[in-house]
Protein backbone atom coordinates (compact mmCIF):
# COMPACT_ATOMS: atom_id res chain seq x y z
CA UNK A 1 115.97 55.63 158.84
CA UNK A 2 116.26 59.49 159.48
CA UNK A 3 117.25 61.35 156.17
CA UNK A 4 121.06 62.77 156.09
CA UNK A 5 120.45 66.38 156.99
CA UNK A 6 124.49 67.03 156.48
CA UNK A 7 124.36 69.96 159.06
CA UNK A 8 123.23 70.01 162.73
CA UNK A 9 121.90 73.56 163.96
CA UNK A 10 124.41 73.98 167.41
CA UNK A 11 120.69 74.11 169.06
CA UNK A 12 119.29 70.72 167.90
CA UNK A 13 118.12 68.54 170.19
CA UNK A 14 118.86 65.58 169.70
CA UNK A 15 116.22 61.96 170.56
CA UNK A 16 118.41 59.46 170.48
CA UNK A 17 121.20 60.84 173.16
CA UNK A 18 122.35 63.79 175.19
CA UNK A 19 124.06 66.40 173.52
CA UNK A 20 126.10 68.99 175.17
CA UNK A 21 129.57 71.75 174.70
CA UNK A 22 131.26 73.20 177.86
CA UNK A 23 134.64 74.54 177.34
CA UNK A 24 135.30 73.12 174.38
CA UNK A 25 134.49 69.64 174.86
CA UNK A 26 131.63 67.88 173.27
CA UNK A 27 129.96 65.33 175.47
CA UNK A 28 128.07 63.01 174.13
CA UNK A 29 125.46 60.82 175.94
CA UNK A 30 123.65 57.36 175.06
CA UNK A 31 120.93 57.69 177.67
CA UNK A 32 119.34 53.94 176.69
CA UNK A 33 120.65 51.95 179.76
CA UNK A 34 117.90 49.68 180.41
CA UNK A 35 118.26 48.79 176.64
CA UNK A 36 122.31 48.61 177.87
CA UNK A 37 122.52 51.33 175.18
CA UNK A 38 121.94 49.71 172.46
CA UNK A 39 122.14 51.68 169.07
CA UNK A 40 119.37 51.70 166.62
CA UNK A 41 119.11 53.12 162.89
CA UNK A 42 117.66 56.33 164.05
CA UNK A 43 120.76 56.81 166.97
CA UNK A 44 123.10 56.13 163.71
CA UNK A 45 121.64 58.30 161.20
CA UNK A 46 121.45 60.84 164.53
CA UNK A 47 125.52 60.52 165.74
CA UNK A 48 126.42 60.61 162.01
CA UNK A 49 124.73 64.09 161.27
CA UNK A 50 126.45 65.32 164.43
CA UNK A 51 130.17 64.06 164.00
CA UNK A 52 129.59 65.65 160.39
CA UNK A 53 128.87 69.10 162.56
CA UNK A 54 131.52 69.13 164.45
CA UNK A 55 134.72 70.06 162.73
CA UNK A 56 132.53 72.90 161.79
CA UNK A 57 132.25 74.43 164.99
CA UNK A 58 134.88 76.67 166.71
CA UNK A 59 133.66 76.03 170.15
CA UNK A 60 134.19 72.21 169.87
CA UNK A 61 137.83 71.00 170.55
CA UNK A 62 137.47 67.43 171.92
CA UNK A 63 134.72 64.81 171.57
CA UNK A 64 133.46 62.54 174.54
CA UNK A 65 131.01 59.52 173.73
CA UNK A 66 129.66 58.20 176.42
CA UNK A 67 126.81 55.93 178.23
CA UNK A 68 124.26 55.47 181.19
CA UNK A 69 124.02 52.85 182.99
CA UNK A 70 126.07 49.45 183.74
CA UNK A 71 127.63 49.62 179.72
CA UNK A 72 128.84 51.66 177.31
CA UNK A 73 127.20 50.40 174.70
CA UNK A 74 126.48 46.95 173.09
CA UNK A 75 126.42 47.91 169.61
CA UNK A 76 123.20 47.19 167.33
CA UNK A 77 120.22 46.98 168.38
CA UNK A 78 119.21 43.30 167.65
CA UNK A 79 115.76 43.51 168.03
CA UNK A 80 115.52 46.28 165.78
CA UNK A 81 118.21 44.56 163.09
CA UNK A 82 116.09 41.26 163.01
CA UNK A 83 113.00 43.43 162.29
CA UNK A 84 114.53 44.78 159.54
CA UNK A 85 114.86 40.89 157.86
């Protein structure tokens, strides 16, 4: 699991998703579709650093989550949960 770094730098790149600000909105991308999104611990400990970002910056207003592919997302990551056991 990726360490709680509290603070995103506005220019972090991000591994897990696409991250991007136009005109005040926030848009952010799970780009895992063959996976049908699927979230692991890393995209967790990744989003959570991020939405704690956020209300800190003045050029973000609105916040879109969103996926590639045929779905959205479909939650865990199963293989990656069971692994864990």
């Amino acid at each position: 699991m990726t360490a709680f770094r509290g603070s995103a730098s506005p220019t972090q790149s991000w591994n897990n998703f696409r991250f991007a600000v136009e005109a005040g909105v926030a848009t952010i991308t799970f780009d895992r579709p063959k996976k049908l999104n699927a979230l692991t611990f890393e995209v967790y400990a990744d989003l959570r650093d991020l939405l704690t970002d956020l209300p800190l910056r003045d050029d973000v207003r609105v916040v879109v989550i969103t996926g590639t592919g045929r779905g959205f997302s479909s939650g865990g990551d199963v293989t990656e949960i069971i692994g864990e056991l």
